[in-house]
PDB file of N, CA and C in Angstrom:
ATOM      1  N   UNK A   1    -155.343 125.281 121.122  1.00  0.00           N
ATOM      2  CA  UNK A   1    -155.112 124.590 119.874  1.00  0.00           C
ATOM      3  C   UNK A   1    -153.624 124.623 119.556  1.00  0.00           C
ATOM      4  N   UNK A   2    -152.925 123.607 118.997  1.00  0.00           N
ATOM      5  CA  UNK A   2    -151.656 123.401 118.446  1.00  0.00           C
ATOM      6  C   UNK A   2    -151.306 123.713 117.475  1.00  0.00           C
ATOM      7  N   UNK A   3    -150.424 124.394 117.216  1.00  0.00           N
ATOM      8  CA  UNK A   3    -149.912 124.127 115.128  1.00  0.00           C
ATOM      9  C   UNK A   3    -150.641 122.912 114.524  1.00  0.00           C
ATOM     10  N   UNK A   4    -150.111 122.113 115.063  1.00  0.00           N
ATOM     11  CA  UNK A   4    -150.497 121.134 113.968  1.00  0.00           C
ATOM     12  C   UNK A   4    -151.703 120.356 113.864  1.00  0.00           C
ATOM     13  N   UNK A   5    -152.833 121.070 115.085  1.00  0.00           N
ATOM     14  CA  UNK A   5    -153.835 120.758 114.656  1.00  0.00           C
ATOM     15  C   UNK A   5    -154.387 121.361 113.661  1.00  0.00           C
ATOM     16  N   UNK A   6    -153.925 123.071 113.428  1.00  0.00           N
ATOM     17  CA  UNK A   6    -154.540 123.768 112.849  1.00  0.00           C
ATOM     18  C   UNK A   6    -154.267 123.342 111.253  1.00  0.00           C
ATOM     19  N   UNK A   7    -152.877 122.536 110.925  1.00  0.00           N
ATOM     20  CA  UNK A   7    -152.598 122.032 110.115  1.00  0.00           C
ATOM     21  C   UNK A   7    -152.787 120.652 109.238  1.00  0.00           C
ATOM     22  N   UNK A   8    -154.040 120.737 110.272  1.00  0.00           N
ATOM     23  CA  UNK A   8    -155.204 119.570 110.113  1.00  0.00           C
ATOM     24  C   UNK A   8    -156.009 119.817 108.802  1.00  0.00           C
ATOM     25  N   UNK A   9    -156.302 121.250 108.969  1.00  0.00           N
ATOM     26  CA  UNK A   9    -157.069 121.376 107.750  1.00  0.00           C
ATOM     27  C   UNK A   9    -156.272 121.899 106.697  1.00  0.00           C
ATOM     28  N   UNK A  10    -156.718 121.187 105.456  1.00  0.00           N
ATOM     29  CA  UNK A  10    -155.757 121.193 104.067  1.00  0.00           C
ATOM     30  C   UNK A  10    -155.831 122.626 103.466  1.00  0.00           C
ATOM     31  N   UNK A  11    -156.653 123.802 104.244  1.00  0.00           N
ATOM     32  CA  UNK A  11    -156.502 125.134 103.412  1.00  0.00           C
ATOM     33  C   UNK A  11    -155.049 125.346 103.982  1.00  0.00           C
ATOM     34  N   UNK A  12    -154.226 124.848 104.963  1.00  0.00           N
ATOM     35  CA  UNK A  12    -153.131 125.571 105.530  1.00  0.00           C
ATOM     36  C   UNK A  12    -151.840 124.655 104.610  1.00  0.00           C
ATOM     37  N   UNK A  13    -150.541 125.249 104.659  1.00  0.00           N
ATOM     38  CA  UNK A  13    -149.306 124.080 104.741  1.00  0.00           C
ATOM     39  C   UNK A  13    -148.441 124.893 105.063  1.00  0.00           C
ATOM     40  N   UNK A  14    -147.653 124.182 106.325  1.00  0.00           N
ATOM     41  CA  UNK A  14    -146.551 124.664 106.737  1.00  0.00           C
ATOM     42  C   UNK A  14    -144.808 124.383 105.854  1.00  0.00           C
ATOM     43  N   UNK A  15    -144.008 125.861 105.911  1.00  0.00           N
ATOM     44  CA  UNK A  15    -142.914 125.271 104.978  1.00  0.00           C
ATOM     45  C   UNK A  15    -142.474 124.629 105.513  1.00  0.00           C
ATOM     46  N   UNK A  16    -141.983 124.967 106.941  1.00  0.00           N
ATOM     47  CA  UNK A  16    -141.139 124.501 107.566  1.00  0.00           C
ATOM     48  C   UNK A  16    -141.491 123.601 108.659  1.00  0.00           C
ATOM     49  N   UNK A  17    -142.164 122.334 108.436  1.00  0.00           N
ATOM     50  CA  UNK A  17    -142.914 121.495 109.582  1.00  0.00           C
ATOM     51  C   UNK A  17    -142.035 120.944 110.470  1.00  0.00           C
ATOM     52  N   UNK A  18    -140.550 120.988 110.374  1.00  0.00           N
ATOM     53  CA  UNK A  18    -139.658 120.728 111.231  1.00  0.00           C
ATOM     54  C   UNK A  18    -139.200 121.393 112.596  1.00  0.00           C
ATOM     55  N   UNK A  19    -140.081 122.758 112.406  1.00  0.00           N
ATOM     56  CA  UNK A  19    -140.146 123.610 113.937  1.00  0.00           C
ATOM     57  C   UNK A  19    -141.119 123.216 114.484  1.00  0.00           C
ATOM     58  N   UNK A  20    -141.367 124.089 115.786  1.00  0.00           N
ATOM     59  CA  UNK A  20    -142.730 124.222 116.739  1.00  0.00           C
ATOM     60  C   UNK A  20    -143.692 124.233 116.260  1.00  0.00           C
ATOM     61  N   UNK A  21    -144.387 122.841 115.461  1.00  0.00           N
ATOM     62  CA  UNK A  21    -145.598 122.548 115.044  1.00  0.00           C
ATOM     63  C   UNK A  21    -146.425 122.337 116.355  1.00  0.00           C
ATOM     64  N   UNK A  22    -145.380 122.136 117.434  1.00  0.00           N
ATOM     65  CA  UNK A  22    -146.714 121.391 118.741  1.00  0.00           C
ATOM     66  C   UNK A  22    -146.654 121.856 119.462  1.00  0.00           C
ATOM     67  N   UNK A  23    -146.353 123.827 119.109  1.00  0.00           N
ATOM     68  CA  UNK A  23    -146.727 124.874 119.957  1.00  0.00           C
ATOM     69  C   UNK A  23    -148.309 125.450 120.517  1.00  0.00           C
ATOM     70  N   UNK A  24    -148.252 125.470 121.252  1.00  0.00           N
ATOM     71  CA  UNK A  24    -149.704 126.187 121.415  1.00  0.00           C
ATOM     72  C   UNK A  24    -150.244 127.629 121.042  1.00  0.00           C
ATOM     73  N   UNK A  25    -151.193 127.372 119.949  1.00  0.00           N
ATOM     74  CA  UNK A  25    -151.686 129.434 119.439  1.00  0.00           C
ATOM     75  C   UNK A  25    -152.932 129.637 120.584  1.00  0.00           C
ATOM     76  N   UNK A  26    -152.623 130.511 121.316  1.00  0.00           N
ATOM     77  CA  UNK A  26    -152.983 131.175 122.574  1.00  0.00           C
ATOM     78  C   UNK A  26    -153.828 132.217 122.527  1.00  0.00           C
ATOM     79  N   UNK A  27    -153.672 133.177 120.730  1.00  0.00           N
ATOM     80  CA  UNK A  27    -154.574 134.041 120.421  1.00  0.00           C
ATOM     81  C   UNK A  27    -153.979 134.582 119.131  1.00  0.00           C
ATOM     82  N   UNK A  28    -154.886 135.574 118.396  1.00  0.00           N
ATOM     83  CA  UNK A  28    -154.369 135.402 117.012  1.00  0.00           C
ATOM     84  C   UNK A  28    -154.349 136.900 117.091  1.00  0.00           C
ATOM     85  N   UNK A  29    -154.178 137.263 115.675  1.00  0.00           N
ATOM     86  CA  UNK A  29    -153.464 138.666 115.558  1.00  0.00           C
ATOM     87  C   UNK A  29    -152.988 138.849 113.990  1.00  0.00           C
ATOM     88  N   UNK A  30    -153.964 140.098 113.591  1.00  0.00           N
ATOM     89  CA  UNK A  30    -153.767 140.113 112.059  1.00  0.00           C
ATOM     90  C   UNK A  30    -153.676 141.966 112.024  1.00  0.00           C
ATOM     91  N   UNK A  31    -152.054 141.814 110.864  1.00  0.00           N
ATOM     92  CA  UNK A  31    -151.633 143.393 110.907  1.00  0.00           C
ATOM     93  C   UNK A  31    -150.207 142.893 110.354  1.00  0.00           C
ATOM     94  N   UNK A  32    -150.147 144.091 109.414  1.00  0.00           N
ATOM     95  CA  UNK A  32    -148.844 144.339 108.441  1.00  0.00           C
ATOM     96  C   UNK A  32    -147.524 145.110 108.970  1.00  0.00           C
ATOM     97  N   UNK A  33    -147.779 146.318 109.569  1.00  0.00           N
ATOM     98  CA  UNK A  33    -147.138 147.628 110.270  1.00  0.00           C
ATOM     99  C   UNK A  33    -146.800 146.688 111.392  1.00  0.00           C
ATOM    100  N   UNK A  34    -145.354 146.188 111.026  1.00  0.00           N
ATOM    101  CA  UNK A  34    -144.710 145.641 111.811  1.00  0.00           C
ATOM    102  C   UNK A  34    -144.554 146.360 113.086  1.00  0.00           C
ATOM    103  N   UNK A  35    -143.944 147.601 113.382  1.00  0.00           N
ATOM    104  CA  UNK A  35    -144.307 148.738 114.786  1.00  0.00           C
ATOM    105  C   UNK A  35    -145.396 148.284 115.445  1.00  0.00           C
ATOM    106  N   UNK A  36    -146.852 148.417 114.495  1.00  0.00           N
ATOM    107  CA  UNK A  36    -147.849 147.790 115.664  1.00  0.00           C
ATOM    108  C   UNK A  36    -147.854 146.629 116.182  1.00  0.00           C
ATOM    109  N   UNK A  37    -148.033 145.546 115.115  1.00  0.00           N
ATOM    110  CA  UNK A  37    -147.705 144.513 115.546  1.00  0.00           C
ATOM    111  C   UNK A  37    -146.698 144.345 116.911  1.00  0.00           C
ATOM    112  N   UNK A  38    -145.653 144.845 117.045  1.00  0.00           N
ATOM    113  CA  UNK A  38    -144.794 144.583 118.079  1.00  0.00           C
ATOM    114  C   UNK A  38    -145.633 145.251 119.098  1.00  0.00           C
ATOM    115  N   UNK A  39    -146.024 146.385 119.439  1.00  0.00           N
ATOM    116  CA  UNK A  39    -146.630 146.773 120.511  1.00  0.00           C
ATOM    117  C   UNK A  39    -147.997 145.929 120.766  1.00  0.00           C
ATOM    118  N   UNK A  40    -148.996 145.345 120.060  1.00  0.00           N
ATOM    119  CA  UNK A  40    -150.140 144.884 120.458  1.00  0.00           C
ATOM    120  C   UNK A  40    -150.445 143.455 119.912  1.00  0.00           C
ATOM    121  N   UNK A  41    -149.373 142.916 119.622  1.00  0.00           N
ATOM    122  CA  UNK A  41    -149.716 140.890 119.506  1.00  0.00           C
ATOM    123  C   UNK A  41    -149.258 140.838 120.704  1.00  0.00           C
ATOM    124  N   UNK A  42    -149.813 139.367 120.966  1.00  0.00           N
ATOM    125  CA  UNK A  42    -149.240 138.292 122.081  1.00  0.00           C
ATOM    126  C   UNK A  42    -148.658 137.519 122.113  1.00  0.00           C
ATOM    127  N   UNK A  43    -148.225 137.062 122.899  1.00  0.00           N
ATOM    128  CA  UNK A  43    -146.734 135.733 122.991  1.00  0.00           C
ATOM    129  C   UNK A  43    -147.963 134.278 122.787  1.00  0.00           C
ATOM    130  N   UNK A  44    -147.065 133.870 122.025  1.00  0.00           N
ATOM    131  CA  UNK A  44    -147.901 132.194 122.150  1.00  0.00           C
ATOM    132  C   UNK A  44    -149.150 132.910 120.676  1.00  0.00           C
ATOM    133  N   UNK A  45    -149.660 133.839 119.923  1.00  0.00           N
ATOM    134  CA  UNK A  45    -150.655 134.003 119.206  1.00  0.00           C
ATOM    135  C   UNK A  45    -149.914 133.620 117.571  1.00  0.00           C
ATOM    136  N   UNK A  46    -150.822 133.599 116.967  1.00  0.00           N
ATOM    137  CA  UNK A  46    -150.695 132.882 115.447  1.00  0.00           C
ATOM    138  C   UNK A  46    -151.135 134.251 114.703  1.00  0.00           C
ATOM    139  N   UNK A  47    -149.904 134.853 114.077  1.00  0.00           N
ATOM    140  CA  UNK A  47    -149.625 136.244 113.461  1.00  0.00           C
ATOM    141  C   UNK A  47    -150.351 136.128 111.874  1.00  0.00           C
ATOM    142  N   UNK A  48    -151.144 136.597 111.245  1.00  0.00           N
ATOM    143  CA  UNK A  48    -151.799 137.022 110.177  1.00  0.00           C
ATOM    144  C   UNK A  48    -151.057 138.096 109.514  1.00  0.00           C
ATOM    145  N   UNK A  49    -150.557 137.992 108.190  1.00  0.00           N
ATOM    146  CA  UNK A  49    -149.961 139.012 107.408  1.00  0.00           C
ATOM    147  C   UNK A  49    -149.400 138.650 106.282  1.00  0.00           C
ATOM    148  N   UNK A  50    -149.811 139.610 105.495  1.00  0.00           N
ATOM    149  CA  UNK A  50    -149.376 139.375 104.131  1.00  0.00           C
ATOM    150  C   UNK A  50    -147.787 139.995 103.834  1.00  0.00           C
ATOM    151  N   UNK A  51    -147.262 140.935 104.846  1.00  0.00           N
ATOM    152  CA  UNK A  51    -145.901 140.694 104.462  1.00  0.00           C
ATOM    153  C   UNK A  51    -144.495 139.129 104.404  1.00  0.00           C
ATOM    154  N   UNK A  52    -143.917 139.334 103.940  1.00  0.00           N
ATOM    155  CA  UNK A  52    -143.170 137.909 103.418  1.00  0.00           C
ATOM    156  C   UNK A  52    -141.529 138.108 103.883  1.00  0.00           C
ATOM    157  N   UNK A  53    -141.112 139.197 104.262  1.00  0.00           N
ATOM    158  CA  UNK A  53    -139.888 139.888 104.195  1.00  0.00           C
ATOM    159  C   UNK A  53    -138.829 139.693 105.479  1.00  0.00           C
ATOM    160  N   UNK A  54    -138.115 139.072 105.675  1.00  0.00           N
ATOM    161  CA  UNK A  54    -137.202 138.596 106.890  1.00  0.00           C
ATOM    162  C   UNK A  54    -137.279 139.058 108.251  1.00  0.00           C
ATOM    163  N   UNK A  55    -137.718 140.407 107.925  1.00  0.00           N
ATOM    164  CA  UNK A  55    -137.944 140.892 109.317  1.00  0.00           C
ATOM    165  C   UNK A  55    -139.266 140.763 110.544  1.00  0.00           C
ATOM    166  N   UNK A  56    -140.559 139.987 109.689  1.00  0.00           N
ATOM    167  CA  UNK A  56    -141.903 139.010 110.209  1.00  0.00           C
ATOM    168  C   UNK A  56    -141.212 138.569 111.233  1.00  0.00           C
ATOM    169  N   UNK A  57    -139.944 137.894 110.970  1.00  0.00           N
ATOM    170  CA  UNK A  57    -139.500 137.077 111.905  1.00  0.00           C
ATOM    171  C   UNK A  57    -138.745 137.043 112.862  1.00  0.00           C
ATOM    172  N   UNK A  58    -138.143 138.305 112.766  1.00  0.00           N
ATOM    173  CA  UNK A  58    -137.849 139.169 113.510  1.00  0.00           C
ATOM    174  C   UNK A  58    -138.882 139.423 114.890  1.00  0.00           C
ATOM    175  N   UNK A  59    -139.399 140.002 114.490  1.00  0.00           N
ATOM    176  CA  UNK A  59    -140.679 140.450 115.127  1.00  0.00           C
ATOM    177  C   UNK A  59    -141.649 139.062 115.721  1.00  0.00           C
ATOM    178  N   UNK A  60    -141.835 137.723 115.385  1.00  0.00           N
ATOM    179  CA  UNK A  60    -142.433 136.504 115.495  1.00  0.00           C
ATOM    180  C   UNK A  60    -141.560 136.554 116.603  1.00  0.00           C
ATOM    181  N   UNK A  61    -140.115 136.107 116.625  1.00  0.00           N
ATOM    182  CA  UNK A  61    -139.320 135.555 117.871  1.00  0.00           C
ATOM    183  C   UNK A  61    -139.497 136.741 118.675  1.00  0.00           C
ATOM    184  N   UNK A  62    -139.354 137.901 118.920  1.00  0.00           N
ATOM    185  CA  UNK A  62    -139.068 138.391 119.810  1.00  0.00           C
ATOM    186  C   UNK A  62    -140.660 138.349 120.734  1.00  0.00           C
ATOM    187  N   UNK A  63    -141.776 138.292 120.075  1.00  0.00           N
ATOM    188  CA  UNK A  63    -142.790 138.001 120.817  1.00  0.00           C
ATOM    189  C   UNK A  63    -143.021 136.713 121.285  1.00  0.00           C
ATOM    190  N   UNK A  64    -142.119 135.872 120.647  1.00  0.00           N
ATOM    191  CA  UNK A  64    -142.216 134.286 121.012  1.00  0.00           C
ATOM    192  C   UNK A  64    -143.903 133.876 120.412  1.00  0.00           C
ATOM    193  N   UNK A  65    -144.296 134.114 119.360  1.00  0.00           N
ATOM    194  CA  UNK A  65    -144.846 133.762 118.606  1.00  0.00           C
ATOM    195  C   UNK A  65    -145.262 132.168 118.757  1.00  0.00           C
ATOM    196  N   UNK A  66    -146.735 131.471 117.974  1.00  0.00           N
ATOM    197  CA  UNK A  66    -146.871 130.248 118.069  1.00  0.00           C
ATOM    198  C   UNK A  66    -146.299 130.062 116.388  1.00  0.00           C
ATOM    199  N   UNK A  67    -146.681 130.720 115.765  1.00  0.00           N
ATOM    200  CA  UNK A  67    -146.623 130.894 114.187  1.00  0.00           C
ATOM    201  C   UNK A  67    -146.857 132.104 113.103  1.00  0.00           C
ATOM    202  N   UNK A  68    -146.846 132.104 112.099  1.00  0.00           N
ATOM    203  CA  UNK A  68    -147.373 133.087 111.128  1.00  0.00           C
ATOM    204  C   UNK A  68    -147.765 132.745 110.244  1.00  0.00           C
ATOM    205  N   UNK A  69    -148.985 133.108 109.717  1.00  0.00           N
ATOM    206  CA  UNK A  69    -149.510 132.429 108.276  1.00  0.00           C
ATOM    207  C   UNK A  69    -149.662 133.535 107.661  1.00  0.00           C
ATOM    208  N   UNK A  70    -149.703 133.354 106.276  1.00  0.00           N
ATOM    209  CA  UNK A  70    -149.319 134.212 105.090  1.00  0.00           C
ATOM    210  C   UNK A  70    -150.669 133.622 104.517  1.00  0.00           C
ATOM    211  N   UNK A  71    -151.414 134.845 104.146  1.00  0.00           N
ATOM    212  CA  UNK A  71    -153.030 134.359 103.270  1.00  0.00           C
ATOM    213  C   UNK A  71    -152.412 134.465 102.032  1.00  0.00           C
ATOM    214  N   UNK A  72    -153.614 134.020 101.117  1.00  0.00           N
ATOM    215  CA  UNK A  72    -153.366 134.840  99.877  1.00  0.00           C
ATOM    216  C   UNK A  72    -152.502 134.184  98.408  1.00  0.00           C
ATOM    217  N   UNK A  73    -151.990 133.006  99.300  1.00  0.00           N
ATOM    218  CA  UNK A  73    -150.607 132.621  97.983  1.00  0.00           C
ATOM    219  C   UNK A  73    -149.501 133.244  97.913  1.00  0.00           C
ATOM    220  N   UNK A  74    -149.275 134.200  98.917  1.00  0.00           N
ATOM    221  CA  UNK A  74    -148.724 135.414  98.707  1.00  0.00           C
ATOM    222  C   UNK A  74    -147.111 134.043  99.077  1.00  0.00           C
ATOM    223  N   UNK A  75    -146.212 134.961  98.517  1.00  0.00           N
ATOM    224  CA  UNK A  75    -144.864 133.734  98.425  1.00  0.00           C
ATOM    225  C   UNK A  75    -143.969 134.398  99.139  1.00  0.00           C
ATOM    226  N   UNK A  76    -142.701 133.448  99.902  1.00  0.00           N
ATOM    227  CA  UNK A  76    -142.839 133.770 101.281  1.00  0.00           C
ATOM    228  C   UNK A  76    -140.848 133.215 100.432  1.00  0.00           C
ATOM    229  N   UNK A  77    -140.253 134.416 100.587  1.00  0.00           N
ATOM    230  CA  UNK A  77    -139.022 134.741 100.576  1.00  0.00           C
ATOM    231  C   UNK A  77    -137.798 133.690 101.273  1.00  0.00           C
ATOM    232  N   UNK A  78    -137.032 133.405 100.437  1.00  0.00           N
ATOM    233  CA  UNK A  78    -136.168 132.308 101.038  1.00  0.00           C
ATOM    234  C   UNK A  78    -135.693 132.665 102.120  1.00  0.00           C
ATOM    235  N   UNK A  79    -134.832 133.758 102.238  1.00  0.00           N
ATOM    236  CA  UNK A  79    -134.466 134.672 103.376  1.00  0.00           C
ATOM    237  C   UNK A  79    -135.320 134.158 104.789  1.00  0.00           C
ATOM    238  N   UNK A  80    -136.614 134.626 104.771  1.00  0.00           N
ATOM    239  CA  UNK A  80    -137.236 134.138 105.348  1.00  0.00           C
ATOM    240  C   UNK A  80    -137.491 133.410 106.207  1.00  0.00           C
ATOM    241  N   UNK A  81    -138.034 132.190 105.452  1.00  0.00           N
ATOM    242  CA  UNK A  81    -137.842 130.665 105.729  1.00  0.00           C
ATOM    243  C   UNK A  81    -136.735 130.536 106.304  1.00  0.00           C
ATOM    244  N   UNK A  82    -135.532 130.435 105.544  1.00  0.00           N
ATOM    245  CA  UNK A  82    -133.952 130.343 106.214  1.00  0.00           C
ATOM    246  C   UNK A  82    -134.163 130.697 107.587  1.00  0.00           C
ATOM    247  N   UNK A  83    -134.118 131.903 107.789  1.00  0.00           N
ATOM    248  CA  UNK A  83    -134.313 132.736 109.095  1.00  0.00           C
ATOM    249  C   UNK A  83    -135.352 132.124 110.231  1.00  0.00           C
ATOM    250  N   UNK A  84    -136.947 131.672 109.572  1.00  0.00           N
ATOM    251  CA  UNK A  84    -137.470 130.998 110.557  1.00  0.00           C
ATOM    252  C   UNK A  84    -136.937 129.548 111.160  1.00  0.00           C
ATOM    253  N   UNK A  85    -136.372 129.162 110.374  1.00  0.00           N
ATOM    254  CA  UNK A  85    -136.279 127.359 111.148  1.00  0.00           C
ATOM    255  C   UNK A  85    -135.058 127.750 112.121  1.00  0.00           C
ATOM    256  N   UNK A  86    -134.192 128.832 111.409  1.00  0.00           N
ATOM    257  CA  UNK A  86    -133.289 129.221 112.671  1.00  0.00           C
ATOM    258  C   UNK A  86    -134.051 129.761 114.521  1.00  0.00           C
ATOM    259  N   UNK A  87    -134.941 130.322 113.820  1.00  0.00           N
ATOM    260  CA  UNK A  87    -135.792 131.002 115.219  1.00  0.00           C
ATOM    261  C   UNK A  87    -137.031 129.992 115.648  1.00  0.00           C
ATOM    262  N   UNK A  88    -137.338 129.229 114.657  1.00  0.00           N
ATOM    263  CA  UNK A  88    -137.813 127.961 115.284  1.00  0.00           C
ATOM    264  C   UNK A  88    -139.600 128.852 114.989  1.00  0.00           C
ATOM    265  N   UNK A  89    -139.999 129.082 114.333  1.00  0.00           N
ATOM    266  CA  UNK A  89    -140.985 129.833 113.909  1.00  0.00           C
ATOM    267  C   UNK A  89    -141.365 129.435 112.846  1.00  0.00           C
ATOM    268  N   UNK A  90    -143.077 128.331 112.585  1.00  0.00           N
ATOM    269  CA  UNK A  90    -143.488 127.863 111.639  1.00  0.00           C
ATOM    270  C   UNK A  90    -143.892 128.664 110.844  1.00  0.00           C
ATOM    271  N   UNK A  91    -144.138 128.864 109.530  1.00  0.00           N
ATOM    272  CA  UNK A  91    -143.968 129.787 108.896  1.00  0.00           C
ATOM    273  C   UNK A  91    -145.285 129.024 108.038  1.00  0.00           C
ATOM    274  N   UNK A  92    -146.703 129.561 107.835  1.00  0.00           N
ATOM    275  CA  UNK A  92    -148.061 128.449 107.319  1.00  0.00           C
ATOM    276  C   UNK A  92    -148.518 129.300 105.969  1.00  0.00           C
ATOM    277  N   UNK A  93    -148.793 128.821 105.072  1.00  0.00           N
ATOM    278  CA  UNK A  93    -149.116 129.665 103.971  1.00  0.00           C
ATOM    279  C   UNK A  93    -150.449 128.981 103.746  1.00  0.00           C
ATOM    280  N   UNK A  94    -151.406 129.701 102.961  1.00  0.00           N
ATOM    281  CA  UNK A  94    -152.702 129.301 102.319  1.00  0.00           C
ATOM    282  C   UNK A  94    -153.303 130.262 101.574  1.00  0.00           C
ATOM    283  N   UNK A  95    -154.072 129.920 100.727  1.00  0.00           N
ATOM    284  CA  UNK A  95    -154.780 130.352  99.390  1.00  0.00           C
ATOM    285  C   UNK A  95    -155.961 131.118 100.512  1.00  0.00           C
ATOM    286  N   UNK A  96    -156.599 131.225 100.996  1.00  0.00           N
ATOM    287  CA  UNK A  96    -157.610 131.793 101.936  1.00  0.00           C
ATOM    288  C   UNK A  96    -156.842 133.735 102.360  1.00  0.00           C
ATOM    289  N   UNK A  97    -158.322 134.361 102.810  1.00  0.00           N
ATOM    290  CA  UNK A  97    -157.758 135.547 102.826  1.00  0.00           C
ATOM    291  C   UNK A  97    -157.044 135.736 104.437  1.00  0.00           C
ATOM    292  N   UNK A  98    -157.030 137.032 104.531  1.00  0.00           N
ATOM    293  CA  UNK A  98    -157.238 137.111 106.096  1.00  0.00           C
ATOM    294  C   UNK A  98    -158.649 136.769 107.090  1.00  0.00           C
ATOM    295  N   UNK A  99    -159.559 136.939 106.369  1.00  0.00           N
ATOM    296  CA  UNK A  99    -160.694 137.181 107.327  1.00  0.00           C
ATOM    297  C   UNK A  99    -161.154 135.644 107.660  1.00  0.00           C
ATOM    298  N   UNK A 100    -161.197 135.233 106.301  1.00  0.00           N
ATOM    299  CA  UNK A 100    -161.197 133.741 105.961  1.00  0.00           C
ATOM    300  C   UNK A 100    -159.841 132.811 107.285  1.00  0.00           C
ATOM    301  N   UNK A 101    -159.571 133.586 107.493  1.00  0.00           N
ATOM    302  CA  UNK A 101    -158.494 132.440 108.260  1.00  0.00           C
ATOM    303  C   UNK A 101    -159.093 132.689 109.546  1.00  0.00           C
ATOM    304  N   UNK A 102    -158.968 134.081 109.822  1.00  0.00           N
ATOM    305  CA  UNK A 102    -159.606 134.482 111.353  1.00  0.00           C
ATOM    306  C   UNK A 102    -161.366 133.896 111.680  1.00  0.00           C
ATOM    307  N   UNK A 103    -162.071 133.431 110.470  1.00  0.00           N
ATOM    308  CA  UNK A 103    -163.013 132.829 110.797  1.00  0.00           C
ATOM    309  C   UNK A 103    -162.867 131.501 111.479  1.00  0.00           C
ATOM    310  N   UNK A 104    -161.921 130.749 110.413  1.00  0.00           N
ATOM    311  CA  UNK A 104    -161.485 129.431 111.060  1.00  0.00           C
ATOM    312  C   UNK A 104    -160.643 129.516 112.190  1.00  0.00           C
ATOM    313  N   UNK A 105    -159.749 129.991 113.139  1.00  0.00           N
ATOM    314  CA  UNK A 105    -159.231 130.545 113.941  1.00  0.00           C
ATOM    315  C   UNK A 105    -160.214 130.893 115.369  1.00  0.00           C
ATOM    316  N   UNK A 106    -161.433 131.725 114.627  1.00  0.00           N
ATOM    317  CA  UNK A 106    -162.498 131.843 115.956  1.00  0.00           C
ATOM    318  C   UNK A 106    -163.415 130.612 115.995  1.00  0.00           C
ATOM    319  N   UNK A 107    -163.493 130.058 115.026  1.00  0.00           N
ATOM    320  CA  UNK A 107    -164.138 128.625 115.297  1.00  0.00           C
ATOM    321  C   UNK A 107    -163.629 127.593 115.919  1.00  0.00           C
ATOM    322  N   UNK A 108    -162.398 128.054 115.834  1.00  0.00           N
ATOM    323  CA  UNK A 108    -161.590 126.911 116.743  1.00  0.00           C
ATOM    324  C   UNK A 108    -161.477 127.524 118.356  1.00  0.00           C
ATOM    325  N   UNK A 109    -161.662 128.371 118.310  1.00  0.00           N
ATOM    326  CA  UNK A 109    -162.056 128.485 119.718  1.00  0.00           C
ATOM    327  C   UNK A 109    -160.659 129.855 120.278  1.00  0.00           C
ATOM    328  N   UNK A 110    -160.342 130.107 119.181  1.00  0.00           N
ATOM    329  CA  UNK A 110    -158.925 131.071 119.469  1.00  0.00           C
ATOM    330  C   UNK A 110    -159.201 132.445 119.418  1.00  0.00           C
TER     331      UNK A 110
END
C-alpha cells in the first residue's frame, strides 16, 4: 500500500502532501520510547505515535520510514513539520486512536 492510498480515507490528512506520498508502507509500528522504536521498526513501515516533538523525525529518516501518523488530534509542532519536508517524511494526523488506525492498517493488508 502507498501513502496516498492510505490517504484515501478521510479519517487521515497529511500536512505535508508535498513529500513521499507515493512511498510504499511495508509494515507498521506503534510506540512512543523513541530508543525502542529505533531498535525494533522497519524501513519502508508507517510509525504510530503520539509524540509530536522534532526528534520523531529524527528517528523516521534514519529508518527511512514510509510515514508517521499522529492519532488523537494530538498537534504536531512546527519544528517538526519544518524538519519533515526537509527529510522528506509525510507527517499524517487523524482524530482516530492508535488501535483504531492499526485496525485499518491490518485491513489493508499491512
Amino acid at each position: 500500500m502507498k501513502v496516498s492510498e492510505l490517504l484515501e480515507n478521510k479519517e487521515f490528512k497529511c500536512l505535508n502532501p508535498q513529500v513521499g506520498i507515493e512511498g510504499v508502507i511495508k509494515s507498521g509500528y506503534v510506540g512512543d520510547l523513541l530508543s525502542w522504536v529505533m531498535a525494533n521498526a522497519g524501513h519502508g513501515c508507517a510509525w504510530v505515535t503520539i509524540q509530536t516533538h522534532v526528534n520523531i523525525i529524527a528517528v523516521a529518516s534514519l529508518l527511512e520510514m514510509s510515514c508517521v501518523i499522529i492519532p488523537e488530534g494530538a498537534e504536531v509542532e512546527e519544528s517538526t513539520l519544518e524538519r519533515a519536508i526537509i527529510e522528506d517524511i509525510p507527517i499524517i494526523i487523524t482524530g482516530l486512536n492508535a488501535f483504531e488506525v492499526c485496525k485499518i492498517l491490518g485491513n489493508a493488508g499491512i
